[in-house]
C-alpha atoms as a PDB file:
ATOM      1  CA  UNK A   1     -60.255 -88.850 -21.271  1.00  0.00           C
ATOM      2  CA  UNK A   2     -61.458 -86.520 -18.709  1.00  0.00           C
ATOM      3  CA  UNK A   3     -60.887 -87.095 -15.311  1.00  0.00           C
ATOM      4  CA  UNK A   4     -64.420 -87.715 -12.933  1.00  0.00           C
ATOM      5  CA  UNK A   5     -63.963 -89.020 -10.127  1.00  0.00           C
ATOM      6  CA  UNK A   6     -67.268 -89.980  -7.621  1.00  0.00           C
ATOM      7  CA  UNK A   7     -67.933 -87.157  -4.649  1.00  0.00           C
ATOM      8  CA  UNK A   8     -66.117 -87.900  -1.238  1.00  0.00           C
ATOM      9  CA  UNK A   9     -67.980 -90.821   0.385  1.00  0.00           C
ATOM     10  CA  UNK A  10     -69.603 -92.058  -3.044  1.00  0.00           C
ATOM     11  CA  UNK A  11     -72.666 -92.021  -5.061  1.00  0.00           C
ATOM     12  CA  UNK A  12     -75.566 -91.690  -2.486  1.00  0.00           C
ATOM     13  CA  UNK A  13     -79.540 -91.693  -2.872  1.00  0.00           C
ATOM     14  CA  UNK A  14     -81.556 -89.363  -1.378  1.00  0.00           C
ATOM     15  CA  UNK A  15     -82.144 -89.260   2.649  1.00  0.00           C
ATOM     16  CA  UNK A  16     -85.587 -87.996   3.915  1.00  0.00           C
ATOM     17  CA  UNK A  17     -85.201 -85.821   6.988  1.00  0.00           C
ATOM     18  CA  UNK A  18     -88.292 -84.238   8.937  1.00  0.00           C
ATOM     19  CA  UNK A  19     -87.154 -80.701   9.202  1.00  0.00           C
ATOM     20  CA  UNK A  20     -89.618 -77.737  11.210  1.00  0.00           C
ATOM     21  CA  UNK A  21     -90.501 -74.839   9.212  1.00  0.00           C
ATOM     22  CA  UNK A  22     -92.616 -72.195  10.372  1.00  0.00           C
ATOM     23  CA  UNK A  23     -94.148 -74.271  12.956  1.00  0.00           C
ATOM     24  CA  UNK A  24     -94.792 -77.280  10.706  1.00  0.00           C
ATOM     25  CA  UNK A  25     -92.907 -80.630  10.119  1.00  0.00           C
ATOM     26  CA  UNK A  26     -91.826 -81.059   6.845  1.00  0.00           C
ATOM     27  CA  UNK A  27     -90.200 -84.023   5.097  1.00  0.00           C
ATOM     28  CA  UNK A  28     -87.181 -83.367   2.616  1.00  0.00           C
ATOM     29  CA  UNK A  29     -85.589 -86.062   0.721  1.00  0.00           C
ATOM     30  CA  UNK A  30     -81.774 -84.905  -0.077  1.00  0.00           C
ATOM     31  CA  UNK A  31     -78.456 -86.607  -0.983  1.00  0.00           C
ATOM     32  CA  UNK A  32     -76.771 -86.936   2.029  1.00  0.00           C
ATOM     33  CA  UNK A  33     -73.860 -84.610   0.359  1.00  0.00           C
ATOM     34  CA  UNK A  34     -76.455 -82.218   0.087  1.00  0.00           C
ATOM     35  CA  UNK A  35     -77.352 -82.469   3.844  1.00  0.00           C
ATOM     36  CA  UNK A  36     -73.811 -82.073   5.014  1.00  0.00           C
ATOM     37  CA  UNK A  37     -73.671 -79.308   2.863  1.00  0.00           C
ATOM     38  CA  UNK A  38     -76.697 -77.328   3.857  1.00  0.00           C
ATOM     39  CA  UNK A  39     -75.719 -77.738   7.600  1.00  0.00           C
ATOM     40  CA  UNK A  40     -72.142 -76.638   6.630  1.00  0.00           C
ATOM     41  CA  UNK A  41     -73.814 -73.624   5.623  1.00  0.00           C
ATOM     42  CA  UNK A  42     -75.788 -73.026   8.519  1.00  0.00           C
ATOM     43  CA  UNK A  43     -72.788 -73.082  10.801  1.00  0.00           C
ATOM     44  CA  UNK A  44     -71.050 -70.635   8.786  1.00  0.00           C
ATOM     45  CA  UNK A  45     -74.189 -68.376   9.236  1.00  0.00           C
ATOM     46  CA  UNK A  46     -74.794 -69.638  13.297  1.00  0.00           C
ATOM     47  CA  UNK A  47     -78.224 -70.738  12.400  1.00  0.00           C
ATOM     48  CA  UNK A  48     -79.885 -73.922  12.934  1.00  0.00           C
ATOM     49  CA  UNK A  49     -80.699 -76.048  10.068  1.00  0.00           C
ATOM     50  CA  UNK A  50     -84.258 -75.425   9.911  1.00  0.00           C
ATOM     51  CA  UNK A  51     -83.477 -71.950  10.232  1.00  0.00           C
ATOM     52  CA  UNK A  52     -81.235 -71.772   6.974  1.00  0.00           C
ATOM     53  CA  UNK A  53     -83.831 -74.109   5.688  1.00  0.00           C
ATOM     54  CA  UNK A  54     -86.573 -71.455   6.389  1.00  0.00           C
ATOM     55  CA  UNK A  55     -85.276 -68.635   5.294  1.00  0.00           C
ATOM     56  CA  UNK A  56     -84.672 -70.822   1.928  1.00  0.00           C
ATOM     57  CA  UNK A  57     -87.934 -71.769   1.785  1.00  0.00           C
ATOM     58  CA  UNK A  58     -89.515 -67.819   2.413  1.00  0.00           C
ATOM     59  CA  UNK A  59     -87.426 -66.957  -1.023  1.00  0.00           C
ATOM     60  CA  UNK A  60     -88.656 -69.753  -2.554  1.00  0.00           C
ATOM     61  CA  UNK A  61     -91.904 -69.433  -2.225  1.00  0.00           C
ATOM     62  CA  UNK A  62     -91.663 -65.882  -3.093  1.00  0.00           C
ATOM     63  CA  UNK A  63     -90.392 -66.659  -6.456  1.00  0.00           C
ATOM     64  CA  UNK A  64     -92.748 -66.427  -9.728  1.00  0.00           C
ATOM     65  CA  UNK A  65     -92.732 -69.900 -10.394  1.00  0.00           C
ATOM     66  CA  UNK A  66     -91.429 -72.109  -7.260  1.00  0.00           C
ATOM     67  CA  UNK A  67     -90.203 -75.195  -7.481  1.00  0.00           C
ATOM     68  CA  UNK A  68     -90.060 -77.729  -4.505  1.00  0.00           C
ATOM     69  CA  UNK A  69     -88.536 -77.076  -1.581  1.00  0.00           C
ATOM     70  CA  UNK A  70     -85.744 -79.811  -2.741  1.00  0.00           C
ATOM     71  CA  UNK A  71     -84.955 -78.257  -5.501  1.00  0.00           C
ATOM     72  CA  UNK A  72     -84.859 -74.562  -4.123  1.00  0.00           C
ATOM     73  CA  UNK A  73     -81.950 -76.235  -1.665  1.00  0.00           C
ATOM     74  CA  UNK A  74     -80.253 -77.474  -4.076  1.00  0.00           C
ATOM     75  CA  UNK A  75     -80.081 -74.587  -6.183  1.00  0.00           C
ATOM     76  CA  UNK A  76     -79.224 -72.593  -3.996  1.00  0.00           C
ATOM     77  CA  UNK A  77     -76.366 -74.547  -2.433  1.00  0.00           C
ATOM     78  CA  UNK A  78     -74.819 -74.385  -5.899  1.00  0.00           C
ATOM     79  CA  UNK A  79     -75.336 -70.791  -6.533  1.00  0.00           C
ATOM     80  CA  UNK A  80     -73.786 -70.430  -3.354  1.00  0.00           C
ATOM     81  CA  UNK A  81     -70.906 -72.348  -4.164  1.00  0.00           C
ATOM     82  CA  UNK A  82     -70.332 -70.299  -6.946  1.00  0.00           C
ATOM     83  CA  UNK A  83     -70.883 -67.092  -5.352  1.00  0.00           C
ATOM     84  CA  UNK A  84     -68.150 -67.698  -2.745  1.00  0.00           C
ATOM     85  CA  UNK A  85     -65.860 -69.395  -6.081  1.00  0.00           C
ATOM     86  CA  UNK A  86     -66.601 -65.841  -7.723  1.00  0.00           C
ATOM     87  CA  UNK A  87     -65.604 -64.196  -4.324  1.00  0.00           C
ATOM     88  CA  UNK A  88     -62.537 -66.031  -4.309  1.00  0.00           C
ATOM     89  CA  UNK A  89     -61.856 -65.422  -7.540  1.00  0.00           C
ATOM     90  CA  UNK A  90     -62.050 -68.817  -8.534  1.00  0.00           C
ATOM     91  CA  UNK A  91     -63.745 -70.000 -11.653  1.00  0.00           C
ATOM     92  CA  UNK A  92     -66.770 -72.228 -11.330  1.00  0.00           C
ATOM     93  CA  UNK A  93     -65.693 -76.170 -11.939  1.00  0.00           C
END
């Protein structure tokens, strides 16, 4: 048997948060592990959360074939988990 074990905190649904992009409210439903994460990242960077959020969203929207704005944070917070992993030279989990 493998061992799994639930994230820090538990299993959580998503958590909508109104977040200011360019000017413009915007609603974003995350996992609050997600949330902590994202703003974990924008203290490491000394942005605020939109800000990180923003500069998210201009790559996203840049890409060939978008997805939501959820789904661009969430990839990205894994890709950067596994950049820094790769840094580190750690292996991905």
């Amino acid at each position: 048997m493998i061992d799994i074990r639930p994230p820090h905190g538990g299993f959580a649904g998503p958590v909508k948060r109104s977040i200011t992009i360019a000017g413009h409210p915007t609603s974003i439903s995350l996992e609050p592990l997600f949330w902590h994460a994202l703003e974990q990242a924008a203290a490491a960077r000394r942005l605020p959360l939109s800000a990180l959020v923003a500069e998210i969203d201009a790559v996203r929207i840049g890409a060939a074939d978008p997805p939501n704005l959820a789904s661009a944070l969430r990839t990205w917070l894994l890709a950067e988990t596994m950049r820094r992993q790769a840094d580190d030279g750690l292996s991905p989990a």
